[in-house]
PDB file of N, CA and C in Angstrom:
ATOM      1  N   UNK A   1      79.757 -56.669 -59.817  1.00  0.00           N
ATOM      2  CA  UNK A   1      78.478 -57.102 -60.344  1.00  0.00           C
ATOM      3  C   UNK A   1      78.183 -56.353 -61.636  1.00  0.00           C
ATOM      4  N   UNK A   2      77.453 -56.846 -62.566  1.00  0.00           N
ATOM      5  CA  UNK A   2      77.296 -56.524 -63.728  1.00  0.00           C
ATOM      6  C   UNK A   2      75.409 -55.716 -63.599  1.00  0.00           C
ATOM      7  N   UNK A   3      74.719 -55.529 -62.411  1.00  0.00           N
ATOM      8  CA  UNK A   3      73.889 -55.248 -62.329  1.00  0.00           C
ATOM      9  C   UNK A   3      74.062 -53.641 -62.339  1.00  0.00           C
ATOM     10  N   UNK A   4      72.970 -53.108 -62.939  1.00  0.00           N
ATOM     11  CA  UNK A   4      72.910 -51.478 -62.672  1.00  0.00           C
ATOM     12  C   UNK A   4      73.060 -50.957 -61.829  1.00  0.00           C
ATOM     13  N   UNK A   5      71.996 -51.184 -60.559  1.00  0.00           N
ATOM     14  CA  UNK A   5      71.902 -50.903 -58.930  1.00  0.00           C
ATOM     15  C   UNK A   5      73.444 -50.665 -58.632  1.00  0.00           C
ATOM     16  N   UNK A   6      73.607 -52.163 -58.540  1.00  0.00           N
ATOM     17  CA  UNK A   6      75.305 -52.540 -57.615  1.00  0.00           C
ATOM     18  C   UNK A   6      76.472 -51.300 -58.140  1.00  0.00           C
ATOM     19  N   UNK A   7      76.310 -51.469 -59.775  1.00  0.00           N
ATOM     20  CA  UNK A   7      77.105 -50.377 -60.860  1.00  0.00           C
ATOM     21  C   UNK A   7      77.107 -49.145 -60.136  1.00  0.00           C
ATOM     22  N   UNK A   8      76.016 -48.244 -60.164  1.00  0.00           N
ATOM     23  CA  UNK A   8      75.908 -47.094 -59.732  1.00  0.00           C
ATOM     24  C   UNK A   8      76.005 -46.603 -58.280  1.00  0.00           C
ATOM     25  N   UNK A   9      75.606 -47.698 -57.529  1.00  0.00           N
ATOM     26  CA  UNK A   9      76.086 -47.643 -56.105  1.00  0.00           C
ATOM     27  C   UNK A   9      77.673 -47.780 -55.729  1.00  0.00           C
ATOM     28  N   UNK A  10      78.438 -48.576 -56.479  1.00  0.00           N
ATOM     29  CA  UNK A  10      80.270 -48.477 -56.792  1.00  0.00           C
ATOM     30  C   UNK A  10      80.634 -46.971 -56.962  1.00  0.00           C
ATOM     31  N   UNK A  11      80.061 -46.663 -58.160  1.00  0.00           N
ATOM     32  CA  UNK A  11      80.228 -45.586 -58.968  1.00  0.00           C
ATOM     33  C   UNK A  11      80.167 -44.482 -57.721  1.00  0.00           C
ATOM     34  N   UNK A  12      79.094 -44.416 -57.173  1.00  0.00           N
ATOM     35  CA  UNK A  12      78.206 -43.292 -56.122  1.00  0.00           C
ATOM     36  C   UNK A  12      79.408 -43.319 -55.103  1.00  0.00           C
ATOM     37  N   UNK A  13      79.901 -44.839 -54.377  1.00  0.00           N
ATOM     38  CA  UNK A  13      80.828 -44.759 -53.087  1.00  0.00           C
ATOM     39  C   UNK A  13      82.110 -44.779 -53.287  1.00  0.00           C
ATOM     40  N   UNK A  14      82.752 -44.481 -54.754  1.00  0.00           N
ATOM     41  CA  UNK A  14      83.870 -44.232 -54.943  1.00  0.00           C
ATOM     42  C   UNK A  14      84.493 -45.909 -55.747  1.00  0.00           C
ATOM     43  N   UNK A  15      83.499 -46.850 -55.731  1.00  0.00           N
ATOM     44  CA  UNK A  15      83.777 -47.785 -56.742  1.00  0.00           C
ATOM     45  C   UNK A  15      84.275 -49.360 -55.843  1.00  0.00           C
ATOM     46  N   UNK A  16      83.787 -49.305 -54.544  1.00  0.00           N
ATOM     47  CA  UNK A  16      83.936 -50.268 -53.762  1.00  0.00           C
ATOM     48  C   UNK A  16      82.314 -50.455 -52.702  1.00  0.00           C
ATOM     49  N   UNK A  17      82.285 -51.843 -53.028  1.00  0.00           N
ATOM     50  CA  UNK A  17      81.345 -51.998 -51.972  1.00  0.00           C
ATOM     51  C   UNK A  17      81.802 -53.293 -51.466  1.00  0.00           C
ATOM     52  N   UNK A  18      81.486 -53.381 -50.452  1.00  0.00           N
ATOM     53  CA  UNK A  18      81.571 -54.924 -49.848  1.00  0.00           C
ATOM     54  C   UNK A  18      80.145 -55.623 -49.132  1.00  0.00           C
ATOM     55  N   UNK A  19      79.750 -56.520 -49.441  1.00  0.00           N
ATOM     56  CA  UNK A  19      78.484 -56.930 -49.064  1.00  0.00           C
ATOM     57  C   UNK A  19      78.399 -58.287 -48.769  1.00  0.00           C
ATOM     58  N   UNK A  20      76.760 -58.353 -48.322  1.00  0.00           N
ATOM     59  CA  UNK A  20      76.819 -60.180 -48.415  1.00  0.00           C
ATOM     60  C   UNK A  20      75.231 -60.725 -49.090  1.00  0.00           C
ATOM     61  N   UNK A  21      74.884 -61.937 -49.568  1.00  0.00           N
ATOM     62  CA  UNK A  21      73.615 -61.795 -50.413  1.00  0.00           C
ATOM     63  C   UNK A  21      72.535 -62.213 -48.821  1.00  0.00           C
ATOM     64  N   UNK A  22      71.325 -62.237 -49.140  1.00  0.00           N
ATOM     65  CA  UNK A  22      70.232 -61.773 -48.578  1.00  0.00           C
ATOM     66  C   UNK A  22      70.348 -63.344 -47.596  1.00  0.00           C
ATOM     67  N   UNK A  23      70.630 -63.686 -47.296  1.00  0.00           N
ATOM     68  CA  UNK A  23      70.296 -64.967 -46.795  1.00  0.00           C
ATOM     69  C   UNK A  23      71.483 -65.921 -45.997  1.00  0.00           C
ATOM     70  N   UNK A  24      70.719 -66.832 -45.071  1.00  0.00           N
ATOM     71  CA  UNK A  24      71.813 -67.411 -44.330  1.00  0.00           C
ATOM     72  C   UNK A  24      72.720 -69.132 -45.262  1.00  0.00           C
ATOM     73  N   UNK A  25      73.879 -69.156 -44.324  1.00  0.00           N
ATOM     74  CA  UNK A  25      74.604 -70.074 -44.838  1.00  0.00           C
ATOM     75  C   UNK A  25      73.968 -71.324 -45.773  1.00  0.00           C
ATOM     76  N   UNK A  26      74.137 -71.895 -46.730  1.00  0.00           N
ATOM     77  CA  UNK A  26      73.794 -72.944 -47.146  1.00  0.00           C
ATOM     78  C   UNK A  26      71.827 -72.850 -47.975  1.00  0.00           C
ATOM     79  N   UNK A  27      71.550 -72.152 -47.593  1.00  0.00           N
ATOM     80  CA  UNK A  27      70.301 -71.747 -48.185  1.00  0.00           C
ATOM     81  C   UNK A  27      70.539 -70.519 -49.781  1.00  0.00           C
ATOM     82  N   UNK A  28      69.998 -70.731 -50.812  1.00  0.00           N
ATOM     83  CA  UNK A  28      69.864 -70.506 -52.273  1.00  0.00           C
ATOM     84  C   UNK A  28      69.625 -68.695 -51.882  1.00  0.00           C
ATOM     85  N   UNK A  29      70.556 -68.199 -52.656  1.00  0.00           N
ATOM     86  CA  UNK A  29      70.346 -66.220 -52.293  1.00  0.00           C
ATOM     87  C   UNK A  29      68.964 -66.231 -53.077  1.00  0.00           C
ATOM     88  N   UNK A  30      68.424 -65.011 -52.480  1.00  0.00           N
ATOM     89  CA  UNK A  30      67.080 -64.582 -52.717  1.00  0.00           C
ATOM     90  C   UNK A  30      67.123 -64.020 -54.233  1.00  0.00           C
ATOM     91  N   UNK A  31      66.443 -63.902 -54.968  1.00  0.00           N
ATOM     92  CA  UNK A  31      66.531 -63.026 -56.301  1.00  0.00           C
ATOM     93  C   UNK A  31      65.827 -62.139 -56.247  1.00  0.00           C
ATOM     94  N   UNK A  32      64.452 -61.407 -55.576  1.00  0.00           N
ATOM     95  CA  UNK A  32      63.966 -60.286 -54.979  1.00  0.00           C
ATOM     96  C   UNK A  32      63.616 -60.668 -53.658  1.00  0.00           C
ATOM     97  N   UNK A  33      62.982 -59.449 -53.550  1.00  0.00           N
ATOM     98  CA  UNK A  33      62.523 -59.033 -51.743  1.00  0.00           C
ATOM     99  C   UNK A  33      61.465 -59.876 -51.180  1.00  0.00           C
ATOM    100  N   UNK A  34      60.899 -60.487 -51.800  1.00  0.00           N
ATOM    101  CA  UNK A  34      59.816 -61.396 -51.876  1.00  0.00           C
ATOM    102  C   UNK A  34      61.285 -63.103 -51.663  1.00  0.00           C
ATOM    103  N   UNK A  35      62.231 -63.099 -51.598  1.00  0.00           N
ATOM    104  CA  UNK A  35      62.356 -64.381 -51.349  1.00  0.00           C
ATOM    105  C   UNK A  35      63.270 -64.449 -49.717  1.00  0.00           C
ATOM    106  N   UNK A  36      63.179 -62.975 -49.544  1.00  0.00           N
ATOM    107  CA  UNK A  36      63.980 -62.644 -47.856  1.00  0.00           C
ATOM    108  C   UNK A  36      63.498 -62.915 -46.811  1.00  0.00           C
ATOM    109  N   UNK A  37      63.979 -63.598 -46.442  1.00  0.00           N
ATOM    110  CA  UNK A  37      63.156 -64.439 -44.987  1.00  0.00           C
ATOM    111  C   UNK A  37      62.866 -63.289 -43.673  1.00  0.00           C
ATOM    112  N   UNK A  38      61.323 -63.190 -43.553  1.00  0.00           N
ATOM    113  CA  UNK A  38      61.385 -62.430 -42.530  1.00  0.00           C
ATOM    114  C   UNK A  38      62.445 -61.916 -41.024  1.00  0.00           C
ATOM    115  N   UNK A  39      62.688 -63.014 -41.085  1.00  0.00           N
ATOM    116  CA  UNK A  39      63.708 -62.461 -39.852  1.00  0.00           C
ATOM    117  C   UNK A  39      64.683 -61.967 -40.123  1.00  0.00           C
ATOM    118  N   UNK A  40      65.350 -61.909 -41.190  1.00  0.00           N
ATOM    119  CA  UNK A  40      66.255 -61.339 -41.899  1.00  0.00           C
ATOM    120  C   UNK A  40      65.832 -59.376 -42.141  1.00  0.00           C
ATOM    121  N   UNK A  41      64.798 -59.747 -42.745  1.00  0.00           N
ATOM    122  CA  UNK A  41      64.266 -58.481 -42.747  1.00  0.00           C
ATOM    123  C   UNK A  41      64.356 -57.663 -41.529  1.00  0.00           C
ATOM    124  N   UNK A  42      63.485 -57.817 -40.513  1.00  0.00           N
ATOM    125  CA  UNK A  42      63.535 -57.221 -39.644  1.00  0.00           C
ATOM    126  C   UNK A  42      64.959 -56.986 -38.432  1.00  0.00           C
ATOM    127  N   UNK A  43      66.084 -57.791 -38.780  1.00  0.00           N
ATOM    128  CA  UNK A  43      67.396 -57.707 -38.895  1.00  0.00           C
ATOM    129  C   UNK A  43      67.965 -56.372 -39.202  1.00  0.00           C
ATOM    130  N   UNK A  44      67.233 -55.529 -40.376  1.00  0.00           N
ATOM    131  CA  UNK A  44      67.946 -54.607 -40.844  1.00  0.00           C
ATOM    132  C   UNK A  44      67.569 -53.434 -40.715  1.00  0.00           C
ATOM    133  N   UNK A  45      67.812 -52.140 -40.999  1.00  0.00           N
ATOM    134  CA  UNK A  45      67.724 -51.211 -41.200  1.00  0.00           C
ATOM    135  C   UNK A  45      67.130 -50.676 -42.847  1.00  0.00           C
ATOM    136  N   UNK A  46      67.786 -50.763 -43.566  1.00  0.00           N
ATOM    137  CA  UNK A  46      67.010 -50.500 -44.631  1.00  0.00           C
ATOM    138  C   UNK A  46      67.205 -52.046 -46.038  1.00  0.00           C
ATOM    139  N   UNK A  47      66.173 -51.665 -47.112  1.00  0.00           N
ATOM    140  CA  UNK A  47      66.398 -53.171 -48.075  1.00  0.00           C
ATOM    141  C   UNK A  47      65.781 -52.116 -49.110  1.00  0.00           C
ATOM    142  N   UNK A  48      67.304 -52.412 -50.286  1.00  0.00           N
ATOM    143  CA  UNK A  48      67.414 -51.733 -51.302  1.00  0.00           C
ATOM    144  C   UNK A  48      66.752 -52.474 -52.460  1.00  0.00           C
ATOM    145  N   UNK A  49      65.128 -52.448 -53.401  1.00  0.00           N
ATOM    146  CA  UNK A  49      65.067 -52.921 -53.907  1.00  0.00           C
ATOM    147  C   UNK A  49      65.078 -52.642 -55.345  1.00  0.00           C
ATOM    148  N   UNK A  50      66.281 -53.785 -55.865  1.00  0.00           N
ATOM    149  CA  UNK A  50      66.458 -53.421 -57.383  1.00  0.00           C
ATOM    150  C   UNK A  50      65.363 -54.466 -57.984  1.00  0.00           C
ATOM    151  N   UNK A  51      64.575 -54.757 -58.144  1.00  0.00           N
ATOM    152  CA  UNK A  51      63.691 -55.752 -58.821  1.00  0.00           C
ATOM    153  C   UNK A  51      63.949 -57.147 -59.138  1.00  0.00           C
ATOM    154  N   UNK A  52      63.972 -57.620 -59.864  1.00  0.00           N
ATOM    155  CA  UNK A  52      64.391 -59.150 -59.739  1.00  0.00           C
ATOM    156  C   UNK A  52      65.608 -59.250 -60.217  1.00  0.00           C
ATOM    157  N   UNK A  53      66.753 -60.080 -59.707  1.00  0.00           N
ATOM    158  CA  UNK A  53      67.660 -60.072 -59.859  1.00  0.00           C
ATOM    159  C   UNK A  53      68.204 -61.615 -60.815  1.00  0.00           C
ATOM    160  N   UNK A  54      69.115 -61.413 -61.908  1.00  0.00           N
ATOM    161  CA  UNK A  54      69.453 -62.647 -63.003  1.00  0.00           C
ATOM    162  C   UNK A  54      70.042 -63.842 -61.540  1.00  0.00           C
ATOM    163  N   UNK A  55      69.755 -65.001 -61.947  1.00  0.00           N
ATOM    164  CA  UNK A  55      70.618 -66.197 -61.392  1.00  0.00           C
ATOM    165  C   UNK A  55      71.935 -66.101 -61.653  1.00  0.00           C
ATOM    166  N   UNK A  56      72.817 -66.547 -60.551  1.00  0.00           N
ATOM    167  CA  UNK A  56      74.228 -66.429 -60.924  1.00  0.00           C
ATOM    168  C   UNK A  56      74.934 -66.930 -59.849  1.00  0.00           C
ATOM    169  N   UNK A  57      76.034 -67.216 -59.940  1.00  0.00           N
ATOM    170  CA  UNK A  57      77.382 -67.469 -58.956  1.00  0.00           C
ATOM    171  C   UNK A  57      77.581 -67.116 -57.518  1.00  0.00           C
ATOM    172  N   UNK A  58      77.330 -67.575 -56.510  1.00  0.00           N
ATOM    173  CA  UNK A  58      77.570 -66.637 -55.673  1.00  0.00           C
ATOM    174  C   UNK A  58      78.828 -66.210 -55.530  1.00  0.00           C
ATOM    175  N   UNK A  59      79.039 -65.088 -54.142  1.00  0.00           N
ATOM    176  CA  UNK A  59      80.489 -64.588 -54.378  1.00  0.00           C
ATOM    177  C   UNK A  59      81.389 -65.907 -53.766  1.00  0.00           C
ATOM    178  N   UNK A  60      82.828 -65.368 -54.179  1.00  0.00           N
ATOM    179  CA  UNK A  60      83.500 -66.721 -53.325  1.00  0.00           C
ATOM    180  C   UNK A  60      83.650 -66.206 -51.903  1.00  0.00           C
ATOM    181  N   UNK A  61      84.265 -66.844 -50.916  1.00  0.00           N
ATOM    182  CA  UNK A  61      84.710 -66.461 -49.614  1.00  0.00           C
ATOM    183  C   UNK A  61      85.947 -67.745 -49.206  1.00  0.00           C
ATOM    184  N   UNK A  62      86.874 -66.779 -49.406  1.00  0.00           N
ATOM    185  CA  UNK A  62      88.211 -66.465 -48.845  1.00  0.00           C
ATOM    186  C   UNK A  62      88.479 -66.146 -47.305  1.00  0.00           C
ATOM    187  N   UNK A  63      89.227 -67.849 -46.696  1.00  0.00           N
ATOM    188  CA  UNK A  63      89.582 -66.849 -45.333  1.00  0.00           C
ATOM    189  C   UNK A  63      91.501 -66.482 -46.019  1.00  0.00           C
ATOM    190  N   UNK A  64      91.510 -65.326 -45.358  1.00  0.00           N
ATOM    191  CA  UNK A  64      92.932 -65.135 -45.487  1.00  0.00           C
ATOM    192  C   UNK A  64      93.568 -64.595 -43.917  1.00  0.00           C
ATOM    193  N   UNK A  65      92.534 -65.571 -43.473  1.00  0.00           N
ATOM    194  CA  UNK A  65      93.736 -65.776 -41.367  1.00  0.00           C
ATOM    195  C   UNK A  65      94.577 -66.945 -41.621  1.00  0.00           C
ATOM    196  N   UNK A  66      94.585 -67.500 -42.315  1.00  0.00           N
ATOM    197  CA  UNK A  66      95.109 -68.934 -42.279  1.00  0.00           C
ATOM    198  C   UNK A  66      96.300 -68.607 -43.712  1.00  0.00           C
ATOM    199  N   UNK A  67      97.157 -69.372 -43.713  1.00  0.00           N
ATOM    200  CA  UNK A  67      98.212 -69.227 -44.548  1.00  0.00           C
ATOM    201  C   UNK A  67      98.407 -70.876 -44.874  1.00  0.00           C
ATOM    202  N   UNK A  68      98.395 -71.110 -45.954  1.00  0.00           N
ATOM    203  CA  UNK A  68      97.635 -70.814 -47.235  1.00  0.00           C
ATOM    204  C   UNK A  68      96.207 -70.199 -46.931  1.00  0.00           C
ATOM    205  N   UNK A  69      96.341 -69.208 -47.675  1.00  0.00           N
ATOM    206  CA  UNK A  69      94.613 -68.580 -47.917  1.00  0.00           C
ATOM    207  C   UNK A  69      93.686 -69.928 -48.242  1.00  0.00           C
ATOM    208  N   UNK A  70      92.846 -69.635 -47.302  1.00  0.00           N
ATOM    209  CA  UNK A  70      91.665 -71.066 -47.727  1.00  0.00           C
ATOM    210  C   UNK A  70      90.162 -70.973 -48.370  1.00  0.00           C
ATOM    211  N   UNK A  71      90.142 -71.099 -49.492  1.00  0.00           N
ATOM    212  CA  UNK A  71      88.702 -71.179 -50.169  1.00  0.00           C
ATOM    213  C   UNK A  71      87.730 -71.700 -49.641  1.00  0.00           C
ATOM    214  N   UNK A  72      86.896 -71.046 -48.471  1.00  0.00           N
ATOM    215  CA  UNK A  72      85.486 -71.368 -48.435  1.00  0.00           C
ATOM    216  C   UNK A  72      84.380 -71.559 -48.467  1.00  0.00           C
ATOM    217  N   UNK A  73      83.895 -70.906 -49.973  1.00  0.00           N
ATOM    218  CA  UNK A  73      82.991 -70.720 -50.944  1.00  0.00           C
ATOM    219  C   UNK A  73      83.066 -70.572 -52.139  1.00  0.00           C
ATOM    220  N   UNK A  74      83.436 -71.520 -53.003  1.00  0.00           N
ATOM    221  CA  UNK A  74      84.018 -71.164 -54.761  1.00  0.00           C
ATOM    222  C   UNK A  74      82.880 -70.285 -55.114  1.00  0.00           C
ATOM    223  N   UNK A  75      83.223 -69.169 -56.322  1.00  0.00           N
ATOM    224  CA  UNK A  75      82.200 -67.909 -56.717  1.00  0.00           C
ATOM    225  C   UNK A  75      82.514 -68.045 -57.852  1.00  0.00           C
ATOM    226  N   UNK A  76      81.740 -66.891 -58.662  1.00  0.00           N
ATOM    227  CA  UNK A  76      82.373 -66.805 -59.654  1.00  0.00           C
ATOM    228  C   UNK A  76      83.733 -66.474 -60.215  1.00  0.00           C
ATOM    229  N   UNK A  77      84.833 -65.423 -59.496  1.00  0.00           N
ATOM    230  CA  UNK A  77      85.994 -65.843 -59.651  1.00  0.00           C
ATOM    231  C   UNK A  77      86.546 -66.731 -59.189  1.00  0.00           C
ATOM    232  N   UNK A  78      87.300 -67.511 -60.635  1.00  0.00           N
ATOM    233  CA  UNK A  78      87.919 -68.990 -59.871  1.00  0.00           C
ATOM    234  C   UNK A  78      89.099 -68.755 -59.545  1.00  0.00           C
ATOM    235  N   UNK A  79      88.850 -69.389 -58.426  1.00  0.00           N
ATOM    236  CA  UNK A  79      90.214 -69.566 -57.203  1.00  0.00           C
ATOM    237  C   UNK A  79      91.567 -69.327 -57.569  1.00  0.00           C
ATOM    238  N   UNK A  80      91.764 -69.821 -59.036  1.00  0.00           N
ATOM    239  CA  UNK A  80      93.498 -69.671 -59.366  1.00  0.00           C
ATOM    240  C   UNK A  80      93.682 -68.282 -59.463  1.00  0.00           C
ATOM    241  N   UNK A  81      92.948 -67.373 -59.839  1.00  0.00           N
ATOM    242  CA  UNK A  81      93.063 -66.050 -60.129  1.00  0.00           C
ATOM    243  C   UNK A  81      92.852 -64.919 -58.888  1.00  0.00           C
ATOM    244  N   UNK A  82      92.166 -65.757 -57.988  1.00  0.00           N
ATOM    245  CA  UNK A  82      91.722 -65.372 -56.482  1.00  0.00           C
ATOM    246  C   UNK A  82      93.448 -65.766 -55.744  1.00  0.00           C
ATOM    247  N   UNK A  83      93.587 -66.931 -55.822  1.00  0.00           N
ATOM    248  CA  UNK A  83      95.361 -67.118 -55.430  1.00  0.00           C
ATOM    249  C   UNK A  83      96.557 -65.846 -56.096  1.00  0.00           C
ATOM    250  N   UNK A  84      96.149 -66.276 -57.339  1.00  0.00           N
ATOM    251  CA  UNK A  84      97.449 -65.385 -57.847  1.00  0.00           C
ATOM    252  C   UNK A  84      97.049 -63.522 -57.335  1.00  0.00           C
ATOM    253  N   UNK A  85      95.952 -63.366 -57.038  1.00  0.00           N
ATOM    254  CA  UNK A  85      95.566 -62.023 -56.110  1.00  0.00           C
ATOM    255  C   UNK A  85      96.551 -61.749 -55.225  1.00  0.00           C
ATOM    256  N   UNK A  86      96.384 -62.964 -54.698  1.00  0.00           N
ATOM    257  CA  UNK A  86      97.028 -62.750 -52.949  1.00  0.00           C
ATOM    258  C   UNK A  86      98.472 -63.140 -52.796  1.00  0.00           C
ATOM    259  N   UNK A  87      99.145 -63.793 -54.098  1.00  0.00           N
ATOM    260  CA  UNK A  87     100.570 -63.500 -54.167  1.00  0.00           C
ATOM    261  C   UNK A  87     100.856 -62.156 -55.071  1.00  0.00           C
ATOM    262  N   UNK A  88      99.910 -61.699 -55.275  1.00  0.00           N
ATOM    263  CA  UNK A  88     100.471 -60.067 -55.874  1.00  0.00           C
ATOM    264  C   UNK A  88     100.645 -59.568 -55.094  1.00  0.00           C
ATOM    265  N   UNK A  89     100.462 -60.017 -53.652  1.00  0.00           N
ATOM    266  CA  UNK A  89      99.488 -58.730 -52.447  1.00  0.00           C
ATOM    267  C   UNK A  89     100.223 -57.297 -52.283  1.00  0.00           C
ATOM    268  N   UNK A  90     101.708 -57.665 -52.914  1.00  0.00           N
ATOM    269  CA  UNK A  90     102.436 -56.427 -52.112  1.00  0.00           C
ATOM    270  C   UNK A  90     102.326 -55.216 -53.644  1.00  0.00           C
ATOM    271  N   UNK A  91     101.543 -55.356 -54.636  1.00  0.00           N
ATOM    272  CA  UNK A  91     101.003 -54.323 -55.680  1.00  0.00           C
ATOM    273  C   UNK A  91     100.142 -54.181 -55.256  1.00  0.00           C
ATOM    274  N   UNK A  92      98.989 -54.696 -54.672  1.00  0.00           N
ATOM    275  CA  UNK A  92      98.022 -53.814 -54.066  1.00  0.00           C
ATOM    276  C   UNK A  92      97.797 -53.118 -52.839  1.00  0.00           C
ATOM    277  N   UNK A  93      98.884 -53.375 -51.894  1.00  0.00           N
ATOM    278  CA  UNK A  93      98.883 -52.053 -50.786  1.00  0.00           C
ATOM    279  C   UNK A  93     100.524 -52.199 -50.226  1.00  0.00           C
ATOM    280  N   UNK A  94     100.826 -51.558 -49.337  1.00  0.00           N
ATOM    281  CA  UNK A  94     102.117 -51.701 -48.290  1.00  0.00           C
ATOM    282  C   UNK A  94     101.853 -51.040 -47.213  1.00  0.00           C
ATOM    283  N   UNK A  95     102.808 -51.305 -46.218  1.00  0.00           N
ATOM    284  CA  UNK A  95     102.863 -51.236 -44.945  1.00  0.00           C
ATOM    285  C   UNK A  95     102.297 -49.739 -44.773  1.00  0.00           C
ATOM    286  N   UNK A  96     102.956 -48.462 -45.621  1.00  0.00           N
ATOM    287  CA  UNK A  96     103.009 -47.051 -45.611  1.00  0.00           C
ATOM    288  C   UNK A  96     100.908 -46.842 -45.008  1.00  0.00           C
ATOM    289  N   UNK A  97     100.146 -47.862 -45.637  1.00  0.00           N
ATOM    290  CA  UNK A  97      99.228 -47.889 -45.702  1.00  0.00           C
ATOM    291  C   UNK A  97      98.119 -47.574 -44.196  1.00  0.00           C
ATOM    292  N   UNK A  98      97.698 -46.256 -44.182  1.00  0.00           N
ATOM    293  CA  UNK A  98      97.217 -46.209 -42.487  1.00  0.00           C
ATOM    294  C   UNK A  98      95.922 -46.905 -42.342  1.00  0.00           C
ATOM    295  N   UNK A  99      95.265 -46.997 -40.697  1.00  0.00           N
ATOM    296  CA  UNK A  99      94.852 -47.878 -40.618  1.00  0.00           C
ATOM    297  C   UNK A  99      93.183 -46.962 -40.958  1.00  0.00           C
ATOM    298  N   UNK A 100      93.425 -45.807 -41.265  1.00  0.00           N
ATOM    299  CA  UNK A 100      92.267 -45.147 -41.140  1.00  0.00           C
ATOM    300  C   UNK A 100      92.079 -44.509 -42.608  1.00  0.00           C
ATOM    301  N   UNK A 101      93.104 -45.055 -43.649  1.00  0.00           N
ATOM    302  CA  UNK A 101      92.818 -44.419 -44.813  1.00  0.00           C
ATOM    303  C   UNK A 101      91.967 -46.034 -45.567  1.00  0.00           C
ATOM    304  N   UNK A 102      90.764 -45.821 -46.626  1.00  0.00           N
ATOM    305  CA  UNK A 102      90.251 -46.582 -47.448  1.00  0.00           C
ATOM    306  C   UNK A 102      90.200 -46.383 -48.365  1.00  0.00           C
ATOM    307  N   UNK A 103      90.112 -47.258 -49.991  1.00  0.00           N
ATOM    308  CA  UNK A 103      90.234 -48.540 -49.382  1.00  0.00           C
ATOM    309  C   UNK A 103      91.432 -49.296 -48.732  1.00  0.00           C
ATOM    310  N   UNK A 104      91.981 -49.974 -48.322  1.00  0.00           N
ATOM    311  CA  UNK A 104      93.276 -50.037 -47.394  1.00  0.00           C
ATOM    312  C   UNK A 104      93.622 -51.565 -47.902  1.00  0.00           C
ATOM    313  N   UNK A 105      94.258 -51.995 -47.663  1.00  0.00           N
ATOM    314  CA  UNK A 105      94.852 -53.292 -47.816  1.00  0.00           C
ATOM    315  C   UNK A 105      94.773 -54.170 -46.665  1.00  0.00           C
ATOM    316  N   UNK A 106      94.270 -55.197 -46.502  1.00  0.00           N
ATOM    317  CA  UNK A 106      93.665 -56.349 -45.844  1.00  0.00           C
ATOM    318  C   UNK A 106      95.220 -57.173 -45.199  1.00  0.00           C
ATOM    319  N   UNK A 107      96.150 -57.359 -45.933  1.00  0.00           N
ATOM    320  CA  UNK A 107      97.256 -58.355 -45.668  1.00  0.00           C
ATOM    321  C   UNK A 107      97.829 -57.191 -45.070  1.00  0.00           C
ATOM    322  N   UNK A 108      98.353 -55.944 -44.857  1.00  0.00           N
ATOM    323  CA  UNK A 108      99.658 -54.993 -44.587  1.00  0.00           C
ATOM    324  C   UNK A 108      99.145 -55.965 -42.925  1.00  0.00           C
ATOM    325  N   UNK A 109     100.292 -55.689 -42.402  1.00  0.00           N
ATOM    326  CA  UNK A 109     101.253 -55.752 -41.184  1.00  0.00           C
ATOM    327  C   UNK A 109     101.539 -54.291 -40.448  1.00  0.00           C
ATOM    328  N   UNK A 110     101.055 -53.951 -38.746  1.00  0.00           N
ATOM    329  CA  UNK A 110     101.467 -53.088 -38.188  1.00  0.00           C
ATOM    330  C   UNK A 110     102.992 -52.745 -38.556  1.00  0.00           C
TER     331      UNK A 110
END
């Protein structure tokens, strides 16, 4: 994300976060705290507010149980570059990879 918050919170946890936006399937992400559906709210534990947030892309979602990897949410990265990811896969981790070290690699094999 190109937002400050998200920036410095990467920065703060070593430069990885994984998340999901404020809201359920098929319904428009919230842009502040004011568009989070109560039950959602009270769902959580804490709600980090960065102020209003720009319109934009949501993320994509990738299942990668299935072979071919299957696009189930186009995002802002487009898919060909999201593919050619996951035929790099063996530059971004290997087997050596334990199951308790992070960030870890998603595809390695026991």
């Amino acid at each position: 994300s190109s937002h400050p918050v998200a920036t410095l919170l990467a920065q703060a946890s070593g430069g990885l976060i994984v998340s999901t936006s404020a809201n359920k399937a098929g319904e428009p992400p919230p842009r502040s705290p004011g568009g989070i559906s109560a039950e959602l709210i009270l769902s959580v534990e804490a709600l980090l507010d960065a102020g209003n947030l720009p319109g934009g892309l949501p993320s994509a979602i990738v299942d990668i149980t299935v072979q071919p990897a299957a696009l189930i949410r186009a995002g802002k990265i487009d898919w060909k570059d999201i593919r050619r990811a996951i035929e790099r896969k063996s530059e971004i981790g290997n087997k050596e990879t334990k199951k308790d070290q992070y960030p870890r690699c998603v595809w390695c094999e026991d």
